[in-house]
PDB file of N, CA and C in Angstrom:
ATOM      1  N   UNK A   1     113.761  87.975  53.220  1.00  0.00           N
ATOM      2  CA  UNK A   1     113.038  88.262  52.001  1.00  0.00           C
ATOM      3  C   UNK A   1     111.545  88.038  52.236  1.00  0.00           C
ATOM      4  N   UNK A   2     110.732  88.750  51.834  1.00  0.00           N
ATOM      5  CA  UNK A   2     109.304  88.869  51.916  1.00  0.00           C
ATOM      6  C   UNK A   2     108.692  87.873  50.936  1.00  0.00           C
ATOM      7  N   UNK A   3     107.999  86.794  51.449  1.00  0.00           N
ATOM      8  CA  UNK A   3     107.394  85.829  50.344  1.00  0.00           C
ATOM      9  C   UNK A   3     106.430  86.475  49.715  1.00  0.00           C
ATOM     10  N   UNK A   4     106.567  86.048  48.186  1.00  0.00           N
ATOM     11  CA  UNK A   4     106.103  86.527  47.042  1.00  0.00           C
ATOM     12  C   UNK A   4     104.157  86.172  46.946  1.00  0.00           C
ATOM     13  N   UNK A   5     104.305  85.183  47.328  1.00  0.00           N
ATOM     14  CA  UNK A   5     102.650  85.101  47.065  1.00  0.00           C
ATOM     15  C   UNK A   5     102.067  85.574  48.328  1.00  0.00           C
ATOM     16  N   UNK A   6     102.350  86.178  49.269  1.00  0.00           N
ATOM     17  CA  UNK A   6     102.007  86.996  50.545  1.00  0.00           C
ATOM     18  C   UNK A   6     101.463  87.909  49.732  1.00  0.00           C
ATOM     19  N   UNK A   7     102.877  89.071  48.885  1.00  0.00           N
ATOM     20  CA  UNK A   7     102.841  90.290  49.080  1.00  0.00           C
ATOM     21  C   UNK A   7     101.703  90.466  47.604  1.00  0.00           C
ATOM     22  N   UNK A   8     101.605  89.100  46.430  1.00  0.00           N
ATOM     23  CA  UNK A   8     100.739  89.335  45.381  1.00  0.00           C
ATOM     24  C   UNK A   8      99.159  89.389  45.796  1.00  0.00           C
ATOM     25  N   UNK A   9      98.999  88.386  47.173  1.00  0.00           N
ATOM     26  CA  UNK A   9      97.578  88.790  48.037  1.00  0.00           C
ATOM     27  C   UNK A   9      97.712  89.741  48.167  1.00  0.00           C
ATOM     28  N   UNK A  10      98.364  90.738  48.641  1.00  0.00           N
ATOM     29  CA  UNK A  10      98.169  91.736  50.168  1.00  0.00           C
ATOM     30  C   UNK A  10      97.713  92.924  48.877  1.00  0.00           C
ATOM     31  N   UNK A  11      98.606  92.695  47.736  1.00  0.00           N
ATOM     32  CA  UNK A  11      97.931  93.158  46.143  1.00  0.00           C
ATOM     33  C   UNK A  11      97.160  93.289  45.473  1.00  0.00           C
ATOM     34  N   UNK A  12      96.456  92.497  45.036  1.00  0.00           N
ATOM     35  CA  UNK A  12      95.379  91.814  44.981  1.00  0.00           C
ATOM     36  C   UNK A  12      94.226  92.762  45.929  1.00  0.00           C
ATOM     37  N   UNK A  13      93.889  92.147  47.411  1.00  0.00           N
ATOM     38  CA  UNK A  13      93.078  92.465  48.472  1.00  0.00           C
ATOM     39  C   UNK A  13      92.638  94.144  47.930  1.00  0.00           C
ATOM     40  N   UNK A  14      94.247  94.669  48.032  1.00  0.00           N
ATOM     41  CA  UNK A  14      94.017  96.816  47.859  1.00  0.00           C
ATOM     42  C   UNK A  14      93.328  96.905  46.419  1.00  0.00           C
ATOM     43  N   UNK A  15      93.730  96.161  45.555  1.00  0.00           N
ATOM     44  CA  UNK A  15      92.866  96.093  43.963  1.00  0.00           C
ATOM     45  C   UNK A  15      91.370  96.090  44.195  1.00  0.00           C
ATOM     46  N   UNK A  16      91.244  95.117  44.696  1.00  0.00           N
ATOM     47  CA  UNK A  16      89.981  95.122  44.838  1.00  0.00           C
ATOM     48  C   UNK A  16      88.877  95.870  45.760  1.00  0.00           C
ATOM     49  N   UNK A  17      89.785  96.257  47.335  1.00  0.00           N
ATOM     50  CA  UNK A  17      89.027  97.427  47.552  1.00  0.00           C
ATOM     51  C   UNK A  17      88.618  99.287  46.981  1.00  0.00           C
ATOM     52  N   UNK A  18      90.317  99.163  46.464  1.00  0.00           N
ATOM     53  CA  UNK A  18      90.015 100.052  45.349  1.00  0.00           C
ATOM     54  C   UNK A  18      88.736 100.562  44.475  1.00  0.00           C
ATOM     55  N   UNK A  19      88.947  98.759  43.414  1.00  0.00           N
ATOM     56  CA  UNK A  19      87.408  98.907  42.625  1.00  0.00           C
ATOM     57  C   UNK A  19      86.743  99.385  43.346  1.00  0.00           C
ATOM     58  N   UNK A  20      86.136  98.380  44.369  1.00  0.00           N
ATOM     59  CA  UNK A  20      84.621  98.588  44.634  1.00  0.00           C
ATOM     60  C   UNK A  20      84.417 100.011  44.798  1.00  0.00           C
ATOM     61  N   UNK A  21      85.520 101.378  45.532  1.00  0.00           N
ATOM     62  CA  UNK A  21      85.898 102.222  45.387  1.00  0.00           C
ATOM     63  C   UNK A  21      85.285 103.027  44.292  1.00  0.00           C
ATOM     64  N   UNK A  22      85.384 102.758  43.339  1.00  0.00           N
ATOM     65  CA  UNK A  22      85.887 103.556  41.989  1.00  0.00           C
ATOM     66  C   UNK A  22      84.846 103.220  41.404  1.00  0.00           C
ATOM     67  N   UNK A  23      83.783 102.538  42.111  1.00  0.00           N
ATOM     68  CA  UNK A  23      82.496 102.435  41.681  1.00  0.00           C
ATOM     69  C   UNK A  23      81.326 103.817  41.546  1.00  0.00           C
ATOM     70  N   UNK A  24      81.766 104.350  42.887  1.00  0.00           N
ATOM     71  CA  UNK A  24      81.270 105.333  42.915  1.00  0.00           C
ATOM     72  C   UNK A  24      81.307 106.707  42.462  1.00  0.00           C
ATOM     73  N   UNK A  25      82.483 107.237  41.858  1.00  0.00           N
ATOM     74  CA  UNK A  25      83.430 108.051  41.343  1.00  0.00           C
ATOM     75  C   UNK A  25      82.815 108.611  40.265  1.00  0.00           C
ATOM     76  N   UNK A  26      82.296 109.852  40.715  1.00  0.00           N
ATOM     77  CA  UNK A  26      81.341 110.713  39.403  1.00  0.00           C
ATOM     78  C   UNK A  26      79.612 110.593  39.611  1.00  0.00           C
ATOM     79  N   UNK A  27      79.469 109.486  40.664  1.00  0.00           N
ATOM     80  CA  UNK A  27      78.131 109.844  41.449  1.00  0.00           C
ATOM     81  C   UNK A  27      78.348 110.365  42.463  1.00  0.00           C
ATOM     82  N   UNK A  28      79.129 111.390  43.042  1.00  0.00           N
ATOM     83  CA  UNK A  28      78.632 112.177  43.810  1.00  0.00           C
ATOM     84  C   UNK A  28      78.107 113.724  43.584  1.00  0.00           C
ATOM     85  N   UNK A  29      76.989 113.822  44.909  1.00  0.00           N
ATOM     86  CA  UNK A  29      76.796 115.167  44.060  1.00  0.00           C
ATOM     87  C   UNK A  29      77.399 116.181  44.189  1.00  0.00           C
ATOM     88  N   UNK A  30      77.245 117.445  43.800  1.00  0.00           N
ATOM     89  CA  UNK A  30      78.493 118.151  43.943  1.00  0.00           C
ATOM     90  C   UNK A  30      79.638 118.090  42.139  1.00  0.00           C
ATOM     91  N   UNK A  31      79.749 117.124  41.865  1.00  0.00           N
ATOM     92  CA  UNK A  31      80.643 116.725  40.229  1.00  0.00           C
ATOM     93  C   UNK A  31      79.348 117.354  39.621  1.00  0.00           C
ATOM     94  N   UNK A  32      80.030 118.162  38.996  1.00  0.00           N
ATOM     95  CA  UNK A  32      80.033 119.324  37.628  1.00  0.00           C
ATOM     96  C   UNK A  32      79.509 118.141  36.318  1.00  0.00           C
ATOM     97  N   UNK A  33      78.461 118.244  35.804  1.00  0.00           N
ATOM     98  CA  UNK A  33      78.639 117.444  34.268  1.00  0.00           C
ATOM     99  C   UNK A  33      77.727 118.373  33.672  1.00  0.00           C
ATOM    100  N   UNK A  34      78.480 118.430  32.178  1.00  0.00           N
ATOM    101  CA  UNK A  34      77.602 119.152  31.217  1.00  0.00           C
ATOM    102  C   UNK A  34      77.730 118.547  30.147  1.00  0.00           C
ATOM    103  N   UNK A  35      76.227 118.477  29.464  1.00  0.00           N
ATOM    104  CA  UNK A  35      75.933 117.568  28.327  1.00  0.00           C
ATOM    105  C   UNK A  35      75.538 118.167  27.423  1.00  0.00           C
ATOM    106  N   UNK A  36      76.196 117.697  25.954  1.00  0.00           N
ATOM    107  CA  UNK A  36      75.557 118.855  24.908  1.00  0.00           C
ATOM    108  C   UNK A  36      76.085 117.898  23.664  1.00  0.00           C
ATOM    109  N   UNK A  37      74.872 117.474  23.076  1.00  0.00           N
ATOM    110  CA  UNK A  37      75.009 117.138  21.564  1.00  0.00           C
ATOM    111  C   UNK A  37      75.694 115.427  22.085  1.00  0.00           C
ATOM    112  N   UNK A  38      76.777 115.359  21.314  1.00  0.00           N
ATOM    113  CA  UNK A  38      77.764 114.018  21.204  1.00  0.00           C
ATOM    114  C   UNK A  38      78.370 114.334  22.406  1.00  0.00           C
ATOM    115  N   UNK A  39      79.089 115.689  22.984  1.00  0.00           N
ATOM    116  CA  UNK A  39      79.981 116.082  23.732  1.00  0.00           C
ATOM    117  C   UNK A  39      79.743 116.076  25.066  1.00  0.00           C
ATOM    118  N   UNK A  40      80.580 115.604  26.000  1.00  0.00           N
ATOM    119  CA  UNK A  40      80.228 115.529  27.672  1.00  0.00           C
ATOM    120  C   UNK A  40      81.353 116.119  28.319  1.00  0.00           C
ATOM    121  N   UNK A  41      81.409 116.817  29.210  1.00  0.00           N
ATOM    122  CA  UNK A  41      82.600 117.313  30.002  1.00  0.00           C
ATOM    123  C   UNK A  41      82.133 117.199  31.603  1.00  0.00           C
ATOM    124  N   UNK A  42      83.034 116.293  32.130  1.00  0.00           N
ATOM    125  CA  UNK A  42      82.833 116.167  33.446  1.00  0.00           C
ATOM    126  C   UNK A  42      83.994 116.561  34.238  1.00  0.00           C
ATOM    127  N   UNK A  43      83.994 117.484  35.687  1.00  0.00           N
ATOM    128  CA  UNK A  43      84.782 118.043  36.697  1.00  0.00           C
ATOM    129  C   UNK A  43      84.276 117.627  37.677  1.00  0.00           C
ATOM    130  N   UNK A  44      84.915 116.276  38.136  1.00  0.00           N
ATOM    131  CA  UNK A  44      84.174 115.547  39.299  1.00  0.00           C
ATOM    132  C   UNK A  44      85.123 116.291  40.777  1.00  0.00           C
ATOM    133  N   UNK A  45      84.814 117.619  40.801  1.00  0.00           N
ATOM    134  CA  UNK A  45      85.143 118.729  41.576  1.00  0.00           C
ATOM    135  C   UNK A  45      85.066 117.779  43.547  1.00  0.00           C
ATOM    136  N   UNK A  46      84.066 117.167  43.632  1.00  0.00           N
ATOM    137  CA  UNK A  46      83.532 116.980  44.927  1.00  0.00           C
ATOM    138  C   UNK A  46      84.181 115.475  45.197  1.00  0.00           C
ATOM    139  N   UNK A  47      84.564 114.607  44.037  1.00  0.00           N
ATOM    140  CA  UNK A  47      85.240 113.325  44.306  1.00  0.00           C
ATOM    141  C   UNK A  47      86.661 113.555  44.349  1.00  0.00           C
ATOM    142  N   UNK A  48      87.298 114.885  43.576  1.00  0.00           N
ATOM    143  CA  UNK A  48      88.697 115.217  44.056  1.00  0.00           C
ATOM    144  C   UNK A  48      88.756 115.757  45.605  1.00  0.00           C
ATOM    145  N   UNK A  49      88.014 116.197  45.940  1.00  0.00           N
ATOM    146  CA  UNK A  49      88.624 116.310  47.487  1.00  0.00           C
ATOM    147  C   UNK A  49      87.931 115.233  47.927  1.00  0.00           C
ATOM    148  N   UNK A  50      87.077 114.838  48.275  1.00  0.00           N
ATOM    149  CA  UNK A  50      87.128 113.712  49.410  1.00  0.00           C
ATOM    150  C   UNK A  50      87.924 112.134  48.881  1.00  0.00           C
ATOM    151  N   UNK A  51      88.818 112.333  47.477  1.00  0.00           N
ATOM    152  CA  UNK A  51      89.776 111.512  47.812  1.00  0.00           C
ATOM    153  C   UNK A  51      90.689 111.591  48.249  1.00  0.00           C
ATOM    154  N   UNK A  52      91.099 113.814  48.060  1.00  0.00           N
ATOM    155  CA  UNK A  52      92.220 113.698  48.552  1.00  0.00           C
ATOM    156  C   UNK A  52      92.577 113.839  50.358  1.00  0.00           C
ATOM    157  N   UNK A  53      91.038 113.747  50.875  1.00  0.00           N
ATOM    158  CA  UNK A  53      91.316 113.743  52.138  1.00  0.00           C
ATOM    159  C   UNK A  53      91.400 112.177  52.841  1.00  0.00           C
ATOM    160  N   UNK A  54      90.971 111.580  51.941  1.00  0.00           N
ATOM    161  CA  UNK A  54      91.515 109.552  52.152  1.00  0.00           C
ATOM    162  C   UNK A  54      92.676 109.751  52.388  1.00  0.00           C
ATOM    163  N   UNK A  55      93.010 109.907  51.149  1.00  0.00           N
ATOM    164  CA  UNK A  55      94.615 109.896  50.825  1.00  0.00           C
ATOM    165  C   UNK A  55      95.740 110.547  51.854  1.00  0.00           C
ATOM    166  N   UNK A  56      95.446 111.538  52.283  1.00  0.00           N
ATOM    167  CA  UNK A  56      95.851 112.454  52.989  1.00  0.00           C
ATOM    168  C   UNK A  56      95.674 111.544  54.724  1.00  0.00           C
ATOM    169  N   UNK A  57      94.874 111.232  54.821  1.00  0.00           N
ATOM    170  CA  UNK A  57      94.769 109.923  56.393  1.00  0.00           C
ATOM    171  C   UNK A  57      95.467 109.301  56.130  1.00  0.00           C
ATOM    172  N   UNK A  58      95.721 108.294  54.865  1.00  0.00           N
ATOM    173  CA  UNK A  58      96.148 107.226  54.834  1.00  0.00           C
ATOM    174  C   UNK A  58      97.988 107.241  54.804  1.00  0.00           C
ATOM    175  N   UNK A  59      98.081 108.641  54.453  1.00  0.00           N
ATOM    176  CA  UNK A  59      99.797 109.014  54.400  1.00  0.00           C
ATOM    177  C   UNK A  59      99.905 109.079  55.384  1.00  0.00           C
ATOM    178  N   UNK A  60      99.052 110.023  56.451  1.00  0.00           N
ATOM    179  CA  UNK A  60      99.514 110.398  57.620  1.00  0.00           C
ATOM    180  C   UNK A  60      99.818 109.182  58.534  1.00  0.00           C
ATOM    181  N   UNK A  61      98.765 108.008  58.662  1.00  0.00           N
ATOM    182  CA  UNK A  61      98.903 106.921  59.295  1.00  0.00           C
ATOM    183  C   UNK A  61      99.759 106.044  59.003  1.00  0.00           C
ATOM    184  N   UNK A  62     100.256 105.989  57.753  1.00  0.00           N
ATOM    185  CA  UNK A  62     101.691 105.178  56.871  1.00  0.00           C
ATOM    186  C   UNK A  62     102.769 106.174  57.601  1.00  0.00           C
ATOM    187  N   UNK A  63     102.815 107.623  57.726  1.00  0.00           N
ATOM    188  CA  UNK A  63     103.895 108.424  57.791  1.00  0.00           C
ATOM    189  C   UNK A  63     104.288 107.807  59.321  1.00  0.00           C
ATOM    190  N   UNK A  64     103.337 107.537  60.245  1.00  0.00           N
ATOM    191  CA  UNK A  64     104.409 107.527  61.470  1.00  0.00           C
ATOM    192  C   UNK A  64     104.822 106.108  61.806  1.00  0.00           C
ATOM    193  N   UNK A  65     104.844 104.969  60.877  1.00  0.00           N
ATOM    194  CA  UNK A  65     105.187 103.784  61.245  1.00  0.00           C
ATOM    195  C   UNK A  65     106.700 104.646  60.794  1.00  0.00           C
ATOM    196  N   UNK A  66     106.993 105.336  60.243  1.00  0.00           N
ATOM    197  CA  UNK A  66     108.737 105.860  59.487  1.00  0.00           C
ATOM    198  C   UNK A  66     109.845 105.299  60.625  1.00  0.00           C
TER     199      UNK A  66
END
């Protein structure tokens, strides 16, 4: 059995690199924003792919421990 306060660090640790992460998310340039009146619409067009190419490493490198 995998000890529990190991795996709530190892939890924890990805949370928080995450944030710091998600700090940036909608400052890049490239994301679409248009402002008008009260109303804002944002298509953060340029932060969907370069997360999904993280994401996409990070499967691949998880995929071959299988």
């Amino acid at each position: 059995m995998i000890d529990f306060p190991k795996v709530l660090m190892i939890i924890g640790g990805i949370l928080l690199v995450v944030g710091f992460f998600l700090q940036f998310i909608g400052k890049l340039p490239g994301d679409i924003v248009f402002k008008k009146g009260n109303t804002t619409v944002f298509f953060p067009i340029v932060t969907c792919i370069v997360v999904s190419i993280i994401l996409s490493f990070v499967f691949s490198f998880f995929g071959r421990f299988k």
